[in-house]
N, C-alpha and C. Protein backbone atom coordinates (compact mmCIF):
# COMPACT_ATOMS: atom_id res chain seq x y z
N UNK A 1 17.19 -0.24 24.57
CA UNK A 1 16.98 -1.48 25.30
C UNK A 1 18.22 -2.36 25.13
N UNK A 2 18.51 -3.09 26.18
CA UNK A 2 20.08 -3.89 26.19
C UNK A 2 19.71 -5.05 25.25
N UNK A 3 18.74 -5.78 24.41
CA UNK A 3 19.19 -6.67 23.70
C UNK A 3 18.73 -6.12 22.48
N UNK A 4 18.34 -4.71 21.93
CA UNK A 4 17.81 -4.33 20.79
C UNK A 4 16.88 -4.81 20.26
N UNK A 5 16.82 -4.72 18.97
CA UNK A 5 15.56 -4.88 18.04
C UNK A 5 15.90 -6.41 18.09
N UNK A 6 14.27 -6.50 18.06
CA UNK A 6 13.54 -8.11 18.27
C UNK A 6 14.27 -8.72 16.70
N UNK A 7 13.97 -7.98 15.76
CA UNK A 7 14.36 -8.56 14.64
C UNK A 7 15.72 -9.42 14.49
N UNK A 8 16.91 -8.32 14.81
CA UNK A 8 18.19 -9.09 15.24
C UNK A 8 18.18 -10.09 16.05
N UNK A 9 17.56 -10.01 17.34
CA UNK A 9 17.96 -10.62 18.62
C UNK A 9 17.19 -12.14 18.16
N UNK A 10 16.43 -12.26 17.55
CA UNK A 10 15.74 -13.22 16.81
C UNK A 10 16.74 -14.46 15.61
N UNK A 11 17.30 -13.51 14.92
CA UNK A 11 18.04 -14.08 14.19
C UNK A 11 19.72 -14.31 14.41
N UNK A 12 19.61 -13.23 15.45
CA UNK A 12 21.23 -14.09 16.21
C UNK A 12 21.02 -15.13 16.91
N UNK A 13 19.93 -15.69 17.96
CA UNK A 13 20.18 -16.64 18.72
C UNK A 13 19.17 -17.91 18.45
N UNK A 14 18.77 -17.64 16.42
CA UNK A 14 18.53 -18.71 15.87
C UNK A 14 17.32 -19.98 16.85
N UNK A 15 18.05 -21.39 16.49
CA UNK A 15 17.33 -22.56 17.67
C UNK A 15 17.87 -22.38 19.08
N UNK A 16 18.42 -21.59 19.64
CA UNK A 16 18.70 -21.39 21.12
C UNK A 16 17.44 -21.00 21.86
N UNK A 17 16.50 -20.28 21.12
CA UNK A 17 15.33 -20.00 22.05
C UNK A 17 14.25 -20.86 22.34
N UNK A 18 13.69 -21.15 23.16
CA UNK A 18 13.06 -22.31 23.60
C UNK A 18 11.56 -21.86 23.45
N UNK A 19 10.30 -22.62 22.84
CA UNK A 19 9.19 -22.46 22.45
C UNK A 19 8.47 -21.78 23.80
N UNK A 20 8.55 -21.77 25.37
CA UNK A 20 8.14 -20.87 25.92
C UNK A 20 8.82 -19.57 25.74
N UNK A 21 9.68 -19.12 25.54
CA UNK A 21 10.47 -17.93 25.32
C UNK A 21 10.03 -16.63 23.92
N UNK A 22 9.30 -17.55 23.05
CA UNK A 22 8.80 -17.34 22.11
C UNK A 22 7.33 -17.06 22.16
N UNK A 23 6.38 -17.74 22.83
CA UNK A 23 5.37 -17.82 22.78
C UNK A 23 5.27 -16.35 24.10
N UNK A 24 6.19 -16.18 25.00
CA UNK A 24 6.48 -15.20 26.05
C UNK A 24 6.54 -13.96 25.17
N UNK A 25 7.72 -13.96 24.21
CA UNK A 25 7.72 -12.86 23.39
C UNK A 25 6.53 -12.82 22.62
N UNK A 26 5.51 -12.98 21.95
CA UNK A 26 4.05 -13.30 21.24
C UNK A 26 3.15 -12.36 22.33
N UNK A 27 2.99 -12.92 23.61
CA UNK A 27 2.37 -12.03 24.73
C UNK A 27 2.45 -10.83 24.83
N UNK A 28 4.30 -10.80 25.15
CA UNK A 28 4.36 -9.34 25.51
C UNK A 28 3.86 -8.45 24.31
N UNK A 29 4.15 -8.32 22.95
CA UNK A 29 3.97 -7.83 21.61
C UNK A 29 2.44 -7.72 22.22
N UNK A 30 1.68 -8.56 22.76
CA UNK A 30 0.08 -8.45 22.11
C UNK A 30 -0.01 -8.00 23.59
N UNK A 31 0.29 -7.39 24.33
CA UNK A 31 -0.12 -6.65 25.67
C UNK A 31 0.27 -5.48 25.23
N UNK A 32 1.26 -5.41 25.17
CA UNK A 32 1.79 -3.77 24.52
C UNK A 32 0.84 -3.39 23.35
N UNK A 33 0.06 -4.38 22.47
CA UNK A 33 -0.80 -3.97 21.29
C UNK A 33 -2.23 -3.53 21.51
N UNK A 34 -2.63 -4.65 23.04
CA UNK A 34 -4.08 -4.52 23.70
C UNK A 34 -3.59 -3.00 24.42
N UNK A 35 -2.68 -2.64 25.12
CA UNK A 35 -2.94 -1.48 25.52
C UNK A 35 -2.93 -0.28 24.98
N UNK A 36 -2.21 -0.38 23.12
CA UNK A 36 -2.53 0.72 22.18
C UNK A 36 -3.95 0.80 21.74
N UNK A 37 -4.61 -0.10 21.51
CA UNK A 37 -5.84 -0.20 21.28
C UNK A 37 -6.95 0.24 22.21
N UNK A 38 -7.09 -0.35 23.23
CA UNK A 38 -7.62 0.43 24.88
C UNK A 38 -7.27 1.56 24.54
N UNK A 39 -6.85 2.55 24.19
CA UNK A 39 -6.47 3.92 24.30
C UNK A 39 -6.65 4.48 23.03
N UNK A 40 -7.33 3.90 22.24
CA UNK A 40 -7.50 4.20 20.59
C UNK A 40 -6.68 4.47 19.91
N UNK A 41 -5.54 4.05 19.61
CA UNK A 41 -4.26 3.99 19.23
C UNK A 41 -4.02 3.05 18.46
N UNK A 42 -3.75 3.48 16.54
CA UNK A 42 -3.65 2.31 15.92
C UNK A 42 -2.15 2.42 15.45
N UNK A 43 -1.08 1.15 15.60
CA UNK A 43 0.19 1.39 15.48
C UNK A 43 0.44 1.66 13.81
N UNK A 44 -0.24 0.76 13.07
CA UNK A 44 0.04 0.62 11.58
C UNK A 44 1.48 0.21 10.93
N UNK A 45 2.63 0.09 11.93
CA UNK A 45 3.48 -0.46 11.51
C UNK A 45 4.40 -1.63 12.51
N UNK A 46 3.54 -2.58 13.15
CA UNK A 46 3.98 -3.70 14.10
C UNK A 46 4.88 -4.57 12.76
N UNK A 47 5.48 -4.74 13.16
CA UNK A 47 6.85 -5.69 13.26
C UNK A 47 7.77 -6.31 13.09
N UNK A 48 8.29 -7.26 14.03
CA UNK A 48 9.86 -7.41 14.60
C UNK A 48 10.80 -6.36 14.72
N UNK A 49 10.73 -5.77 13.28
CA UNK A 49 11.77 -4.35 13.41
C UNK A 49 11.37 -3.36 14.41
N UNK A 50 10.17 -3.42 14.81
CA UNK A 50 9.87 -2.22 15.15
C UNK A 50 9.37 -2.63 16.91
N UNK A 51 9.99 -3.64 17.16
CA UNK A 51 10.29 -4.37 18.82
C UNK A 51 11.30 -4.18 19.30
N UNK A 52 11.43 -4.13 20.59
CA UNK A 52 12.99 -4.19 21.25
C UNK A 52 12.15 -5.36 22.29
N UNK A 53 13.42 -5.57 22.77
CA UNK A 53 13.99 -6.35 24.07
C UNK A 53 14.87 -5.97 24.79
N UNK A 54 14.51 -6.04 26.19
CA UNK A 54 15.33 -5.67 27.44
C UNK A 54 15.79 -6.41 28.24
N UNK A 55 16.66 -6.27 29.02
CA UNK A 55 17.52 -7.42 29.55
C UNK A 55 16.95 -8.48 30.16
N UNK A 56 15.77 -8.40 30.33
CA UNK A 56 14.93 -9.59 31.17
C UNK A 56 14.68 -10.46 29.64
N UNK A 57 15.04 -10.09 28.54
CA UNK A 57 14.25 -10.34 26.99
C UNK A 57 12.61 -10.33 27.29
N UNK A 58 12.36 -9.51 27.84
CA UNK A 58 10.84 -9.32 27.51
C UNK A 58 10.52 -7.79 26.23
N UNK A 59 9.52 -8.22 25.68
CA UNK A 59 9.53 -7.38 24.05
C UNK A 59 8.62 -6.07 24.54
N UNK A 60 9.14 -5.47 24.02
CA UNK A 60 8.51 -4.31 24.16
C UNK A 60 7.88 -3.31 22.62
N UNK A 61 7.06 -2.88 22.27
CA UNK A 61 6.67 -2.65 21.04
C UNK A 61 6.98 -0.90 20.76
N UNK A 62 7.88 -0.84 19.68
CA UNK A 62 8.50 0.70 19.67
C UNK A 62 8.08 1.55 18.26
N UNK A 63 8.99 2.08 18.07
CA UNK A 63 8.68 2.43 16.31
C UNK A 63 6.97 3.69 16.79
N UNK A 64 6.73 4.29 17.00
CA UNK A 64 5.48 4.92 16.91
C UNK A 64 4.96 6.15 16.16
N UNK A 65 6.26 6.11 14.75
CA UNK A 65 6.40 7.21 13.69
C UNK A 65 4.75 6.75 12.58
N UNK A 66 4.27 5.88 12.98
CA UNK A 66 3.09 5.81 12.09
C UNK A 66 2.13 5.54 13.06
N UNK A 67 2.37 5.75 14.04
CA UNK A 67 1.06 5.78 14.61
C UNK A 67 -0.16 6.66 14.87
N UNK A 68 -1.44 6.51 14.87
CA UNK A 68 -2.31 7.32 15.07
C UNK A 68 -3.38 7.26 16.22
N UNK A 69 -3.71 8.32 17.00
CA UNK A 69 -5.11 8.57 17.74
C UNK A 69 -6.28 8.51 17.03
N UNK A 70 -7.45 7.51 17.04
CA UNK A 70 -8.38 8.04 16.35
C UNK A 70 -9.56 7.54 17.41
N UNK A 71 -10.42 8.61 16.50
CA UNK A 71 -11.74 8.17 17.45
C UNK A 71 -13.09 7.46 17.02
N UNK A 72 -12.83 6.90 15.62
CA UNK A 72 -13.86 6.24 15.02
C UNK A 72 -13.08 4.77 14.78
N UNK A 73 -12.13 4.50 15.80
CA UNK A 73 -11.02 3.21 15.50
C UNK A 73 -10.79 3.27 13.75
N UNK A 74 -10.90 3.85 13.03
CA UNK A 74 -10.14 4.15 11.74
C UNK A 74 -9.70 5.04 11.01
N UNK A 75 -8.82 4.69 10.44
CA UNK A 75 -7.83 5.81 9.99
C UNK A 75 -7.82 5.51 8.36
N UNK A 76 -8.00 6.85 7.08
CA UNK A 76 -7.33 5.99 6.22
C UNK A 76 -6.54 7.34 5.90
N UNK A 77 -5.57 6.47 5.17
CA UNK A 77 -4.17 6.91 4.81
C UNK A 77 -4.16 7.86 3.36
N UNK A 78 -3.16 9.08 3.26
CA UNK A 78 -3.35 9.81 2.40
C UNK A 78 -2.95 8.69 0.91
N UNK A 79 -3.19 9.38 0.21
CA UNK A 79 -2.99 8.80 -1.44
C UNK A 79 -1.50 8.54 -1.30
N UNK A 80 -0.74 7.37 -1.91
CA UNK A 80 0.98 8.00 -2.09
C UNK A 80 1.52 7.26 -0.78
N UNK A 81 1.25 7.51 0.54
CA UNK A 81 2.03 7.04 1.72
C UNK A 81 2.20 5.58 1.70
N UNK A 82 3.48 5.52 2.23
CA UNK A 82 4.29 4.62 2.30
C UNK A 82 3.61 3.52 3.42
N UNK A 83 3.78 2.39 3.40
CA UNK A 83 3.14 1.49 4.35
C UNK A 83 4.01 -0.30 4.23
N UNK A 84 4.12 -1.17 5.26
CA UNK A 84 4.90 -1.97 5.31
C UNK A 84 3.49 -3.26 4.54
N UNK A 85 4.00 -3.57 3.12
CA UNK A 85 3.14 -4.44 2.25
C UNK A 85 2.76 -5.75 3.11
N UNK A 86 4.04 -5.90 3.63
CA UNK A 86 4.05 -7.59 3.31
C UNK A 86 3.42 -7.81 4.88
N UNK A 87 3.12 -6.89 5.41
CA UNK A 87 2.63 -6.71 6.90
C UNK A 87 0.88 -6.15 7.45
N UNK A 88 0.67 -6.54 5.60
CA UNK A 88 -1.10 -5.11 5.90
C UNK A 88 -1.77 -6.28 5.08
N UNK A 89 -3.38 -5.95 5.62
CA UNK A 89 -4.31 -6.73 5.48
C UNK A 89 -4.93 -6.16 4.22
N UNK A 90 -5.82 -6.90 3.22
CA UNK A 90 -6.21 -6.57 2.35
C UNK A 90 -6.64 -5.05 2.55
N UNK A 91 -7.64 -4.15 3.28
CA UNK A 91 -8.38 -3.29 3.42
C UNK A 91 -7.08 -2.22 3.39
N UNK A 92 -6.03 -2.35 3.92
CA UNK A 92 -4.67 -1.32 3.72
C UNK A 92 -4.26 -1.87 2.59
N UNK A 93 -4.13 -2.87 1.65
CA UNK A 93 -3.43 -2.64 0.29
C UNK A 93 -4.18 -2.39 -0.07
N UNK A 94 -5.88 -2.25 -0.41
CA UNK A 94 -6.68 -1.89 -1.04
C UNK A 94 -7.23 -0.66 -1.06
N UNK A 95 -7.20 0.08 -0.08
CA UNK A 95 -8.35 1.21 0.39
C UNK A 95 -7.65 2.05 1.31
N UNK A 96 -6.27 1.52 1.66
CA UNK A 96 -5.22 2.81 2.96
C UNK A 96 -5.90 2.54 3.61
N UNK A 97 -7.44 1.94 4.48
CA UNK A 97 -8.15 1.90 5.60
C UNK A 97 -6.92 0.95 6.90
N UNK A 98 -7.18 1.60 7.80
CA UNK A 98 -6.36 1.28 8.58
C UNK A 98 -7.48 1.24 10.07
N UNK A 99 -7.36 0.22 10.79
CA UNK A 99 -8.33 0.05 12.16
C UNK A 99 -7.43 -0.76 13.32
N UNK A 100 -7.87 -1.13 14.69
CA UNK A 100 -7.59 -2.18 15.27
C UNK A 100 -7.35 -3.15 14.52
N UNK A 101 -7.97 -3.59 13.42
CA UNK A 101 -8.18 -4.63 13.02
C UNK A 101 -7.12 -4.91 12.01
N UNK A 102 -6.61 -4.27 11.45
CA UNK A 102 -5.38 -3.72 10.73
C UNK A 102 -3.85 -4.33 11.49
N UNK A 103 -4.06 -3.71 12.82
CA UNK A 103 -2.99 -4.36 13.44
C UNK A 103 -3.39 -5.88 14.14
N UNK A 104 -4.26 -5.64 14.08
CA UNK A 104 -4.26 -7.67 14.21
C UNK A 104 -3.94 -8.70 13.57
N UNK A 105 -3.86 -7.86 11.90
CA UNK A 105 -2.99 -8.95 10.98
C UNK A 105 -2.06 -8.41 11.17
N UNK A 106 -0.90 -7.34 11.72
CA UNK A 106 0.57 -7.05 11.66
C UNK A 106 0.88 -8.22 12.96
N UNK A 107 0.05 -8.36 13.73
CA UNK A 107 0.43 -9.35 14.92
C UNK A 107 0.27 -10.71 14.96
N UNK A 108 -0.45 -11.38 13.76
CA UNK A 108 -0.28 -12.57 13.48
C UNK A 108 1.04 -12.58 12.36
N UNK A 109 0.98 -11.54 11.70
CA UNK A 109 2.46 -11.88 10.84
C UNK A 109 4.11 -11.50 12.03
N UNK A 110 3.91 -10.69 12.77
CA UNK A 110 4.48 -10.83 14.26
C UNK A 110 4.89 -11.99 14.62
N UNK A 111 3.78 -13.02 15.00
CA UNK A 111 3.86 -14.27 15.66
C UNK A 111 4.58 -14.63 15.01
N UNK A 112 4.20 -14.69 13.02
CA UNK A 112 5.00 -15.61 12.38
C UNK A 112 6.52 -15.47 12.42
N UNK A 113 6.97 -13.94 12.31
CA UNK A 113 8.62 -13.53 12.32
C UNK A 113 9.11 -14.48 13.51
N UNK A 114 8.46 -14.27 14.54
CA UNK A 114 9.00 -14.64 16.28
C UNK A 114 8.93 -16.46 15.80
N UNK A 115 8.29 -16.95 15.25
CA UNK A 115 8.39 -18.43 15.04
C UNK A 115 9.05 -18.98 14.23
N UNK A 116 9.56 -18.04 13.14
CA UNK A 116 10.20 -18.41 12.14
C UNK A 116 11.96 -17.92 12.53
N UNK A 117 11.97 -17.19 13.35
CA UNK A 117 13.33 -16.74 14.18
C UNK A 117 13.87 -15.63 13.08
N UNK A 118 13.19 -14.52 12.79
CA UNK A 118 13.26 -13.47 12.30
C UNK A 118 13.21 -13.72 10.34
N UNK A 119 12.83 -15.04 9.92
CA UNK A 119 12.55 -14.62 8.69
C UNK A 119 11.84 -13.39 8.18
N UNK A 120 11.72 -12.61 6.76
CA UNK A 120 10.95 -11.81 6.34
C UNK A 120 9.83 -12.74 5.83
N UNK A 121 8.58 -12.46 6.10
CA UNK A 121 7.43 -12.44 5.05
C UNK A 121 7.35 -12.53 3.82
N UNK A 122 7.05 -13.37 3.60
CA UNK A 122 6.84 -13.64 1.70
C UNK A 122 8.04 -13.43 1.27
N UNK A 123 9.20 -13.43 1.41
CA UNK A 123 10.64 -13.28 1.57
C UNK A 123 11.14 -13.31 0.18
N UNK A 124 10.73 -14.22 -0.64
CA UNK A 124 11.17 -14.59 -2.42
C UNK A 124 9.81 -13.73 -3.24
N UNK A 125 8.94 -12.78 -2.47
CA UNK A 125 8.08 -12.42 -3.44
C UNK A 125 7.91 -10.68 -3.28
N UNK A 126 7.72 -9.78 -4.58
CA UNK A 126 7.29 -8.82 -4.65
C UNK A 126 6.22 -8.12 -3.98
N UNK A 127 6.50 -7.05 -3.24
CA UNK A 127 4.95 -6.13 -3.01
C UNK A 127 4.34 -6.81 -4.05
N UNK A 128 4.11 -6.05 -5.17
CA UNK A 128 3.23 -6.62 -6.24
C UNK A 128 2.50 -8.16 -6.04
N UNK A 129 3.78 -9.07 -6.36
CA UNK A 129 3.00 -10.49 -5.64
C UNK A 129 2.03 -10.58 -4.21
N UNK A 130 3.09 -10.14 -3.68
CA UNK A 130 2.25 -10.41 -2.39
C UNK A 130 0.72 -9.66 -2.22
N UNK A 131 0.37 -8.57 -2.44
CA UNK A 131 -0.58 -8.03 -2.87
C UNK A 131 -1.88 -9.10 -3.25
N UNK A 132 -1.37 -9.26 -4.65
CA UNK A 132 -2.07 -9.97 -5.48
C UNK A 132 -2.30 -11.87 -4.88
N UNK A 133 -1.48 -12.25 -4.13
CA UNK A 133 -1.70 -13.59 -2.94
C UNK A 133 -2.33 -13.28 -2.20
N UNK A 134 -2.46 -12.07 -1.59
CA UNK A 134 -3.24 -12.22 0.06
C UNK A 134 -4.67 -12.09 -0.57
N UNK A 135 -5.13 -11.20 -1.59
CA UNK A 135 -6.06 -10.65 -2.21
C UNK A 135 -6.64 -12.06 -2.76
N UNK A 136 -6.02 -13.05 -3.34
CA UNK A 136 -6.48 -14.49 -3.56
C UNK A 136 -6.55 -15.41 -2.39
N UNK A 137 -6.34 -15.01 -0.93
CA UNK A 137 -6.64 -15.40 0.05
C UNK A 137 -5.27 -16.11 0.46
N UNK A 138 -4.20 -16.16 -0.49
CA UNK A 138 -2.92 -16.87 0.37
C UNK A 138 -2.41 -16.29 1.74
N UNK A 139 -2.31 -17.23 2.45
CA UNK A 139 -1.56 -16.24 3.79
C UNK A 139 0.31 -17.58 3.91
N UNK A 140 0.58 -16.90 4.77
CA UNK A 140 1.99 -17.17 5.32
C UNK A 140 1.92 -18.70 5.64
N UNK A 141 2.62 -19.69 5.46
CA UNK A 141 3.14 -20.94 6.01
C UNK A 141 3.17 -20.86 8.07
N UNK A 142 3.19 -22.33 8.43
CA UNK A 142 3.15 -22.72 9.62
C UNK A 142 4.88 -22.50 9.36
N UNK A 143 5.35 -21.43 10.18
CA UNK A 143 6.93 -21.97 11.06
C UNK A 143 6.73 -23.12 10.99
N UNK A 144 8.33 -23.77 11.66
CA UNK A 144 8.31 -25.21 11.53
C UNK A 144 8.61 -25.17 12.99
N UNK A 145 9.07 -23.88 13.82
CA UNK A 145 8.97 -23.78 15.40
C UNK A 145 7.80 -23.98 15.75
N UNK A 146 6.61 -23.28 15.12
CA UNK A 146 5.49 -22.82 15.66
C UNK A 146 4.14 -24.46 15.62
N UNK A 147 4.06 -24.93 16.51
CA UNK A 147 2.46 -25.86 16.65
C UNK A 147 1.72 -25.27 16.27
N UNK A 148 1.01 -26.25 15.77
CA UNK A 148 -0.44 -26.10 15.58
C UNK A 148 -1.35 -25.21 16.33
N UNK A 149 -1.81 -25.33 17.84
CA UNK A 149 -2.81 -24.64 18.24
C UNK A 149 -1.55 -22.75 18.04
N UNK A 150 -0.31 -22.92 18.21
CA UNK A 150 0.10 -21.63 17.75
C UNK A 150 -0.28 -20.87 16.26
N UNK A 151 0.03 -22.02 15.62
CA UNK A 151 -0.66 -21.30 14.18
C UNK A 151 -1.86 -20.73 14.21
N UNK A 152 -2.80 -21.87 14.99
CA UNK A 152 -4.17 -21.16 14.73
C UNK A 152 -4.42 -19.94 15.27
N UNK A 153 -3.76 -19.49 16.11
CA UNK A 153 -4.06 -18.19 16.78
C UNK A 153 -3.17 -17.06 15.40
N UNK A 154 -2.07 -17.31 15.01
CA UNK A 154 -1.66 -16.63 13.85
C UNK A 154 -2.77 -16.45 12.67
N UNK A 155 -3.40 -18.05 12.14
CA UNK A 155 -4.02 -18.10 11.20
C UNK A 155 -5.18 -16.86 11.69
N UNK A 156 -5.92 -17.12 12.80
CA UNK A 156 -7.03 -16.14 13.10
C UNK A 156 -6.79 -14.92 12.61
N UNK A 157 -5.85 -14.52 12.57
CA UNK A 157 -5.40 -12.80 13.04
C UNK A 157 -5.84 -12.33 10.89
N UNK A 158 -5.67 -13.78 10.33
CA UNK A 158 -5.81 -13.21 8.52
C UNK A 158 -7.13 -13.75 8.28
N UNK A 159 -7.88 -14.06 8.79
CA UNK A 159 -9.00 -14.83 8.24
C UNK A 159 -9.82 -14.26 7.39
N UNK A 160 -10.39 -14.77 6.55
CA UNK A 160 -10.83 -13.95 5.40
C UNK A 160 -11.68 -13.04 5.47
N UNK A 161 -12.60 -13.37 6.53
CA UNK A 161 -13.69 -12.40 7.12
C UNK A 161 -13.17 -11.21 8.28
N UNK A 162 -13.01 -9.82 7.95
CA UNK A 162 -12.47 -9.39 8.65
C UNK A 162 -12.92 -9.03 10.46
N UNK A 163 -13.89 -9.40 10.17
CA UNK A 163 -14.84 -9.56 11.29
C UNK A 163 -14.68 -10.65 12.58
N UNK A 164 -13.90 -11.47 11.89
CA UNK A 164 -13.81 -12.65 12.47
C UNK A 164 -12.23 -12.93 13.03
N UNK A 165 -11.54 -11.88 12.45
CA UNK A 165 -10.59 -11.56 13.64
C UNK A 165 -10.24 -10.79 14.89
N UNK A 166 -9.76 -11.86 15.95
CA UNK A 166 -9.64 -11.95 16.96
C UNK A 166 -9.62 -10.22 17.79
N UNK A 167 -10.21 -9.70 18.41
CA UNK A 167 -9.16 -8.01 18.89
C UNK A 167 -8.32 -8.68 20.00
N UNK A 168 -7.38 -7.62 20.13
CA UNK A 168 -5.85 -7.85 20.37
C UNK A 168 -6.14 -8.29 22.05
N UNK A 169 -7.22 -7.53 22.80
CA UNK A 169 -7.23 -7.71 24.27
C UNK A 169 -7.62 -9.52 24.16
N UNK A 170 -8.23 -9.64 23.55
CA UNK A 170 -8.71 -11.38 23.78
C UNK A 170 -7.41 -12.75 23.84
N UNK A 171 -6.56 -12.01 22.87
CA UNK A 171 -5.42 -12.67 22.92
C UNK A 171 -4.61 -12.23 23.92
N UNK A 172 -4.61 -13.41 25.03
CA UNK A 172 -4.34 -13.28 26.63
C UNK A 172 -3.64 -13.96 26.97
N UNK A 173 -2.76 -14.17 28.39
CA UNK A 173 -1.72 -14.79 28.31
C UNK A 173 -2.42 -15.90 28.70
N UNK A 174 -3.30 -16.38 29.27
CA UNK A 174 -4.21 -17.46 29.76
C UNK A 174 -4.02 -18.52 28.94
N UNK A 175 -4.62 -17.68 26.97
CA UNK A 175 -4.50 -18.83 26.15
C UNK A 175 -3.05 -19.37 25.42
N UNK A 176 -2.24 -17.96 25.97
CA UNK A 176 -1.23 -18.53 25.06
C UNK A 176 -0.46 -19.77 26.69
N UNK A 177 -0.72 -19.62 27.76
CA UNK A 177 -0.53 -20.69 28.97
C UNK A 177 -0.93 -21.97 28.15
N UNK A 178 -1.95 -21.51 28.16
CA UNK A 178 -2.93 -22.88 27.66
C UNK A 178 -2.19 -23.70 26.43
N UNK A 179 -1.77 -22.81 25.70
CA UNK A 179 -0.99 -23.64 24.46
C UNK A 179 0.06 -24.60 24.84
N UNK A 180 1.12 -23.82 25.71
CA UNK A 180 2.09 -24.06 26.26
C UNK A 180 1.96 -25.25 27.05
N UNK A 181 1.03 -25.68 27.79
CA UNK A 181 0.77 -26.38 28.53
C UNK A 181 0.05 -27.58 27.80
N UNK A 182 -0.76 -27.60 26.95
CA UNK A 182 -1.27 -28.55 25.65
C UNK A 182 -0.01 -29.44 25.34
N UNK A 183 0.91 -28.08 24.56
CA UNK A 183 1.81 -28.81 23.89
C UNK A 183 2.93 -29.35 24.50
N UNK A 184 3.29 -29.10 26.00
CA UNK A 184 4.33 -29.76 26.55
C UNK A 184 3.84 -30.90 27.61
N UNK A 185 2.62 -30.38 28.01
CA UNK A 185 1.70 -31.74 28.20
C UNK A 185 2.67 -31.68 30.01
N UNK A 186 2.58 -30.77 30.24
CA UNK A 186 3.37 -29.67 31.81
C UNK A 186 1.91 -29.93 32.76
């Protein structure tokens, strides 16, 4: 893809990107995620690194070396395998269980990279730590790009009840319009 991985393209052009451009990139990630899911397809390793962008900069979601077909929407993972920590919901640091639901917290920590303009996750802390935070219910800080009604759609994606996060088709471009339009008051 002509502008590469989201991760770079994120952190080269820093405050140049403008909060619709961002919230645009958030969409595309979660259309490309609703249509792995529609097809029973769990990615298990969403993001930034594992995004591109194409010359229109619309995101496209790549990387599909951990992905799986399943037909009971869950997967769990052998003993030993490798998995991105700072990107998995309690039930994958705890149990390798891996579902839709699995990648719904890789796509609220998604949102957060894309708002934070390619920071890492828990960035000053250990697997180990981080582990042991999410497991005490800590999740990730508000960007200082990202509003409020944006957070809350991030916050949803970790909520403590796993039940009670969002699936990926619901998050639509309608609401992320809707944000956009809240917050610029358009």
């Amino acid at each position: 893809m002509e502008n590469g991985c989201l991760l770079n393209f994120l952190r080269q052009r820093g405050g140049a990107l403008k909060e619709a451009w961002l919230l645009s990139m958030c969409q595309d990630a979660c259309e490309g995620m609703a249509y792995l899911e529609a097809h029973s397809f769990i990615h298990r390793d969403l993001a930034a690194r594992n995004c591109l962008v194409n010359e229109d900069n619309v995101v496209k979601v790549s990387d599909f070396g951990m992905t799986r077909y399943v037909l009971d929407n869950q997967y769990t993972s052998s003993s030993g395998a490798m998995f991105p920590v700072k990107w998995s919901p309690p039930e994958v640091l705890h149990y390798s269980k891996y579902s839709s639901k699995s990648d719904v917290w890789s796509y609220g920590v998604l949102m957060w990279e894309i708002f934070s303009e390619g920071r890492t996750p828990f960035e000053s802390r250990s697997n180990v730590e981080v582990v042991e935070e999410i497991t005490r219910g800590v999740r990730l800080y508000r960007p200082h790009r990202a509003t409020h009604p944006v957070y809350r759609i991030m916050y949803s994606c970790w909520h403590e009840v796993r039940a009670d996060w969002p699936p990926l088709h619901r998050i639509t471009r309608l609401n992320i319009l809707n944000i956009y339009t809240k917050d610029n008051k358009v």
